[in-house]
N, C-alpha and C. Protein backbone atom coordinates (compact mmCIF):
# COMPACT_ATOMS: atom_id res chain seq x y z
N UNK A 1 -161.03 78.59 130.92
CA UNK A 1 -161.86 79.43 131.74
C UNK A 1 -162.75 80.31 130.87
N UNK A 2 -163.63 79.94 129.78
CA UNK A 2 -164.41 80.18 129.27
C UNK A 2 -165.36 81.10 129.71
N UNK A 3 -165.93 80.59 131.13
CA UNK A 3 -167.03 81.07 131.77
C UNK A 3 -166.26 82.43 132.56
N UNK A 4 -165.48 83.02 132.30
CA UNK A 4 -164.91 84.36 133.23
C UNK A 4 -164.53 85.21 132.21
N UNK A 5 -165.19 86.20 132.09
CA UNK A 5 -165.57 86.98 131.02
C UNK A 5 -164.12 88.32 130.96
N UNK A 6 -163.65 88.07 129.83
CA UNK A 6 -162.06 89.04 129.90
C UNK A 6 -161.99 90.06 129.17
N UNK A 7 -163.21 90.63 128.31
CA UNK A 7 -163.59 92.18 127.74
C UNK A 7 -164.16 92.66 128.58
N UNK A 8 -164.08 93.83 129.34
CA UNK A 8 -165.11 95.07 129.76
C UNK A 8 -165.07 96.40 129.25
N UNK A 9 -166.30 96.99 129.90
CA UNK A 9 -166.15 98.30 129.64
C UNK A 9 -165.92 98.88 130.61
N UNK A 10 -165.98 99.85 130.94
CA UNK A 10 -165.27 100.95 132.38
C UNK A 10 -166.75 100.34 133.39
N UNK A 11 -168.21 100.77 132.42
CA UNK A 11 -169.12 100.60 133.28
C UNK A 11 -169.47 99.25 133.67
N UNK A 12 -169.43 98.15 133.06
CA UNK A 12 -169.40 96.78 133.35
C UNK A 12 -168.51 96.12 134.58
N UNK A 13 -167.44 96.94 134.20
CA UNK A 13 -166.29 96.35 134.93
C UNK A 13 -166.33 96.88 136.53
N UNK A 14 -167.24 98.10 136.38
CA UNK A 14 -167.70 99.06 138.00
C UNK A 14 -168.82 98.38 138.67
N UNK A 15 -169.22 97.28 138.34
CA UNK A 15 -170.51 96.51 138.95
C UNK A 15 -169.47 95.07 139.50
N UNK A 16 -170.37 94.76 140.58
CA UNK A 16 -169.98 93.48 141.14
C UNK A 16 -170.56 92.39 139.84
N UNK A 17 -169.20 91.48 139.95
CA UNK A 17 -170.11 90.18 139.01
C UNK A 17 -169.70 88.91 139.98
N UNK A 18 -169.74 87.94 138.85
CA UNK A 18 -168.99 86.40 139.86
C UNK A 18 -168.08 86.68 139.60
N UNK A 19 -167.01 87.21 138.70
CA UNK A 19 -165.41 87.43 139.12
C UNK A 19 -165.13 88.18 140.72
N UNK A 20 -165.71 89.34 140.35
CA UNK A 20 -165.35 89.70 141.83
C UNK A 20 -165.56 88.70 142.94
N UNK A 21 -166.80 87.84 143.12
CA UNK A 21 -167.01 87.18 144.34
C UNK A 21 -166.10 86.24 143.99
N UNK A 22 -165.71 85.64 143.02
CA UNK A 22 -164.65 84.78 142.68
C UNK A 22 -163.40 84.58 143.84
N UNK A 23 -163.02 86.17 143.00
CA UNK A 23 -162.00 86.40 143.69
C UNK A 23 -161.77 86.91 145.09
N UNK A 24 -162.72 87.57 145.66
CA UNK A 24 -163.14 87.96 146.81
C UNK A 24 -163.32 86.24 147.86
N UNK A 25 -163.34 85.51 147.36
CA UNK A 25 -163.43 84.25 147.87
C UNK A 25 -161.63 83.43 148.42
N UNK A 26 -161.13 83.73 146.53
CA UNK A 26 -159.68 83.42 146.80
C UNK A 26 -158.74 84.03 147.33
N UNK A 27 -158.68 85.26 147.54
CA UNK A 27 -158.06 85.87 148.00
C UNK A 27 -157.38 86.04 149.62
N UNK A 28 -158.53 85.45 150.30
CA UNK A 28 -157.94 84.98 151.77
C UNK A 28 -157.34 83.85 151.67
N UNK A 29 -158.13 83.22 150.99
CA UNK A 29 -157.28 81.68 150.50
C UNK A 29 -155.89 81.76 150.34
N UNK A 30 -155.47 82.80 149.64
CA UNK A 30 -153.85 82.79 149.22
C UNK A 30 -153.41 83.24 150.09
N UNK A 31 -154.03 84.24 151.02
CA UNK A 31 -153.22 85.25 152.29
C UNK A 31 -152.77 83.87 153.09
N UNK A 32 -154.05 82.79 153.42
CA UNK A 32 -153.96 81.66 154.25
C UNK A 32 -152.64 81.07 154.03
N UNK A 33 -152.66 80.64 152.79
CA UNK A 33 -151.63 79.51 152.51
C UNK A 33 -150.61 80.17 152.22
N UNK A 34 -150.25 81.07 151.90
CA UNK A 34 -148.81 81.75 151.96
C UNK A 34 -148.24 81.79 153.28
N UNK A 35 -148.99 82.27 154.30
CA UNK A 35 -148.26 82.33 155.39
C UNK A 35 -148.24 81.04 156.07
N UNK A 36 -149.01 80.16 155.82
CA UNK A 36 -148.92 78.34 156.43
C UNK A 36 -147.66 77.80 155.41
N UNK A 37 -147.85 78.35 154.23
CA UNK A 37 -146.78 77.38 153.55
C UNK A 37 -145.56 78.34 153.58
N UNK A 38 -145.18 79.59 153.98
CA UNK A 38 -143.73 79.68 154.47
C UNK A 38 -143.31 79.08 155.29
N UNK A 39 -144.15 79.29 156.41
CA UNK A 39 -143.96 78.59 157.62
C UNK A 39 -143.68 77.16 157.81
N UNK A 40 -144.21 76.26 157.27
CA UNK A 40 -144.20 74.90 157.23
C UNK A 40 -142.33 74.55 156.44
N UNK A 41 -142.59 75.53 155.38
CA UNK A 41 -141.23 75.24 154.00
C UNK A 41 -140.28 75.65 155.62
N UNK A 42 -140.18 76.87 156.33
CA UNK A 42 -139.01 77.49 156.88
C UNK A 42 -138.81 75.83 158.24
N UNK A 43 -139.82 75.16 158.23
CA UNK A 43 -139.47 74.52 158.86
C UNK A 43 -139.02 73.22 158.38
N UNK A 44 -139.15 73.39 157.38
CA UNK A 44 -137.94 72.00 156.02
C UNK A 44 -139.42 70.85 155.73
N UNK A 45 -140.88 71.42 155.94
CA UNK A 45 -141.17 70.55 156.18
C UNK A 45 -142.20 70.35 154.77
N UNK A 46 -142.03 68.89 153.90
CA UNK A 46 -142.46 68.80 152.68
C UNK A 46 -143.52 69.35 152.07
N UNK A 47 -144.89 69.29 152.68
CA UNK A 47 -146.00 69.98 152.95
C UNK A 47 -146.07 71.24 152.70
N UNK A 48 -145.22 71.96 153.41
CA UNK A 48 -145.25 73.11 153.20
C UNK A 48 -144.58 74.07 151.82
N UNK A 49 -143.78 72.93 150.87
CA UNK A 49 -143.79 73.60 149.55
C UNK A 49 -145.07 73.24 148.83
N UNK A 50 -145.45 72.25 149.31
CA UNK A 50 -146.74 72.26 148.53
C UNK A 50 -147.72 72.74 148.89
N UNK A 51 -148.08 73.62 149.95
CA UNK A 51 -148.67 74.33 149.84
C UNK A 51 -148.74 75.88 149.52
N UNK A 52 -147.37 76.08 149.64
CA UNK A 52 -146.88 77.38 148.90
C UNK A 52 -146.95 76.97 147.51
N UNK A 53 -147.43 76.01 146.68
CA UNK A 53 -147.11 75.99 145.22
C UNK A 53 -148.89 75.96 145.12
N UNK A 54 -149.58 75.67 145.59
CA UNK A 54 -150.95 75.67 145.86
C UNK A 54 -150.89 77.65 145.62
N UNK A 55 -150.65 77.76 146.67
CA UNK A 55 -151.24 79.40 146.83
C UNK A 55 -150.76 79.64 146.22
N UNK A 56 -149.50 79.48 145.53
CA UNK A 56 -148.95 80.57 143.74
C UNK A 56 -150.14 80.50 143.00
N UNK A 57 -150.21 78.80 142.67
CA UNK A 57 -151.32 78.49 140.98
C UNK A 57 -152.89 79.70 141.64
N UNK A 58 -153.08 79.90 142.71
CA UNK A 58 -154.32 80.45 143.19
C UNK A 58 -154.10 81.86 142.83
N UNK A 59 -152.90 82.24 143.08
CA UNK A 59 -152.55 84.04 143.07
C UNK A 59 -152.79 84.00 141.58
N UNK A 60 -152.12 83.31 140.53
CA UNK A 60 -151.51 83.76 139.25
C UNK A 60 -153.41 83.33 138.65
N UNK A 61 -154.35 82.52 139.21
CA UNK A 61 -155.34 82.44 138.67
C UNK A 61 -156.69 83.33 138.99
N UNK A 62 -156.50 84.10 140.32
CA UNK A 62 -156.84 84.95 140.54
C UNK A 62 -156.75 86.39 140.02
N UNK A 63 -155.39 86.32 139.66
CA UNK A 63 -155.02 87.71 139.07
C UNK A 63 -155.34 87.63 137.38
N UNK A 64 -155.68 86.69 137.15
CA UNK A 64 -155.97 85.92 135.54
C UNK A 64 -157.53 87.02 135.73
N UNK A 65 -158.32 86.45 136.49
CA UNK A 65 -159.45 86.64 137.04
C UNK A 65 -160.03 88.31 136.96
N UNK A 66 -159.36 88.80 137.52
CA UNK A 66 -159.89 90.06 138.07
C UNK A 66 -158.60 91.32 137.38
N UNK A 67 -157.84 90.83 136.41
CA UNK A 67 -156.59 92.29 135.94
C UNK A 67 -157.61 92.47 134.57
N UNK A 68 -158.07 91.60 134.06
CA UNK A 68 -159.46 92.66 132.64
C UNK A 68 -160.10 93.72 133.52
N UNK A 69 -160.66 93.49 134.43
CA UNK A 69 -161.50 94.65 135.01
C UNK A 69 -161.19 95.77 135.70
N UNK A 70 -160.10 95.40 136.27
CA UNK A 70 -158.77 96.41 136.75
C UNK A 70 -157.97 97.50 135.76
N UNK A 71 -157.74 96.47 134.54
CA UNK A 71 -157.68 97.45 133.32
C UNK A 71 -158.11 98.72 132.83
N UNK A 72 -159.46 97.54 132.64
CA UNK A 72 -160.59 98.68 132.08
C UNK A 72 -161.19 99.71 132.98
N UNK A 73 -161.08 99.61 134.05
CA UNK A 73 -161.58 100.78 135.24
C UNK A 73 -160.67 101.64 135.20
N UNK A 74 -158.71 101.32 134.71
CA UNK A 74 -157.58 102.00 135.24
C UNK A 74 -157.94 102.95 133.49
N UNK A 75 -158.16 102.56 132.68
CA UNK A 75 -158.11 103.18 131.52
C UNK A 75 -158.88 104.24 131.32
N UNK A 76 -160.64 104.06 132.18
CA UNK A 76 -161.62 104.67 131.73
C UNK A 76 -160.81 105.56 133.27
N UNK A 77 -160.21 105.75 133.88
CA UNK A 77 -159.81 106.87 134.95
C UNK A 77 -158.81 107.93 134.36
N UNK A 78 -157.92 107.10 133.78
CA UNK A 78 -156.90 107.66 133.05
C UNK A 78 -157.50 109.07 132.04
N UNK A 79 -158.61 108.50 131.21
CA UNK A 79 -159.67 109.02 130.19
C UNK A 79 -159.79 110.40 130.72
N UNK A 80 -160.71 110.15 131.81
CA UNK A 80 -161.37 111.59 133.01
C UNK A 80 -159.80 111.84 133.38
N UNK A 81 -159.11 111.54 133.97
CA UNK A 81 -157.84 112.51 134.08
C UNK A 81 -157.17 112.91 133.60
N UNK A 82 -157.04 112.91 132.22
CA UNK A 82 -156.68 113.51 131.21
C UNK A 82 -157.58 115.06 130.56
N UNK A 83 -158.64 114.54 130.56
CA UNK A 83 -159.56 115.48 130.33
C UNK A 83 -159.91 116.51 131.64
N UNK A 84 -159.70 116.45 133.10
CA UNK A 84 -159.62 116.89 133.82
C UNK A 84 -158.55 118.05 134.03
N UNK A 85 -157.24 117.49 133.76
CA UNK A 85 -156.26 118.39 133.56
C UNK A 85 -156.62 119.28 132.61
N UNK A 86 -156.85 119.24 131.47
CA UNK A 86 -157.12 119.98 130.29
C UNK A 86 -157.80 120.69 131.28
N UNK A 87 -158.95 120.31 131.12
CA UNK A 87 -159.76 122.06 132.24
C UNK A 87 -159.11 122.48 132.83
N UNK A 88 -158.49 122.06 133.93
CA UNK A 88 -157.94 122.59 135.19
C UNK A 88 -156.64 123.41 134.33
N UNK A 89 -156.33 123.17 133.67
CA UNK A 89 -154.91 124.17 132.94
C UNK A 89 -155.71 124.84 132.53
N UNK A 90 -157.07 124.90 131.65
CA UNK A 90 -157.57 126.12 130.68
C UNK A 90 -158.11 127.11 132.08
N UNK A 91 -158.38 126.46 133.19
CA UNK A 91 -158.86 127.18 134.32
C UNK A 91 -158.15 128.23 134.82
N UNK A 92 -156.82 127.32 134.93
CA UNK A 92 -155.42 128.42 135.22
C UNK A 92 -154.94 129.58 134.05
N UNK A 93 -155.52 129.37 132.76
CA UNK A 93 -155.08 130.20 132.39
C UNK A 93 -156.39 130.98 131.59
N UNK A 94 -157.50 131.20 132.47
CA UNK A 94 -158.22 132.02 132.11
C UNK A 94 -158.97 131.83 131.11
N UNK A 95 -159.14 130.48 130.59
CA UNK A 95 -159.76 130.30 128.93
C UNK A 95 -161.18 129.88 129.46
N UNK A 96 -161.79 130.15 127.98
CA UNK A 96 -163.56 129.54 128.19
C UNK A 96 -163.39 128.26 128.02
């Protein structure tokens, strides 16, 4: 998966790209087939593990997909809330 880009920066990663529509695509996809392929498996019926093994490889390639950018957005938040507190304590205690 060459073409799905797995460095960002906070600001890169805050813009829509084709990962997002990517995944914004698969994502009902897996809601779909999870609940067709419990259903089918609870009914013993062959089909229906294979399509629950379908919607795994989709989840685990989806989440391949879209956890770089999730990262990097969770890191560059972390950043500002760290530095946020700092004020907000120097606030509480009266400092310039």
């Amino acid at each position: 998966m060459s073409w799905i880009k797995k460095e960002w920066t906070a600001q890169e990663a805050d813009r829509w790209t084709k990962e997002d529509y990517l995944t914004f695509i698969i994502s009902p996809l897996v809601y779909v087939l999870v609940a067709l392929g419990v259903a089918f498996s609870l009914l013993l019926l062959w089909y229906g593990w294979v399509i629950l093994g379908v919607s795994i490889v989709l989840l685990v390639i989806m989440i391949k997909i879209i956890d770089p950018k999730l990262k990097a957005i969770s890191e560059d938040y972390e950043i500002k809330q760290k530095k946020y507190l700092e004020d907000l304590e120097k606030i509480a205690r009266w400092e310039e």
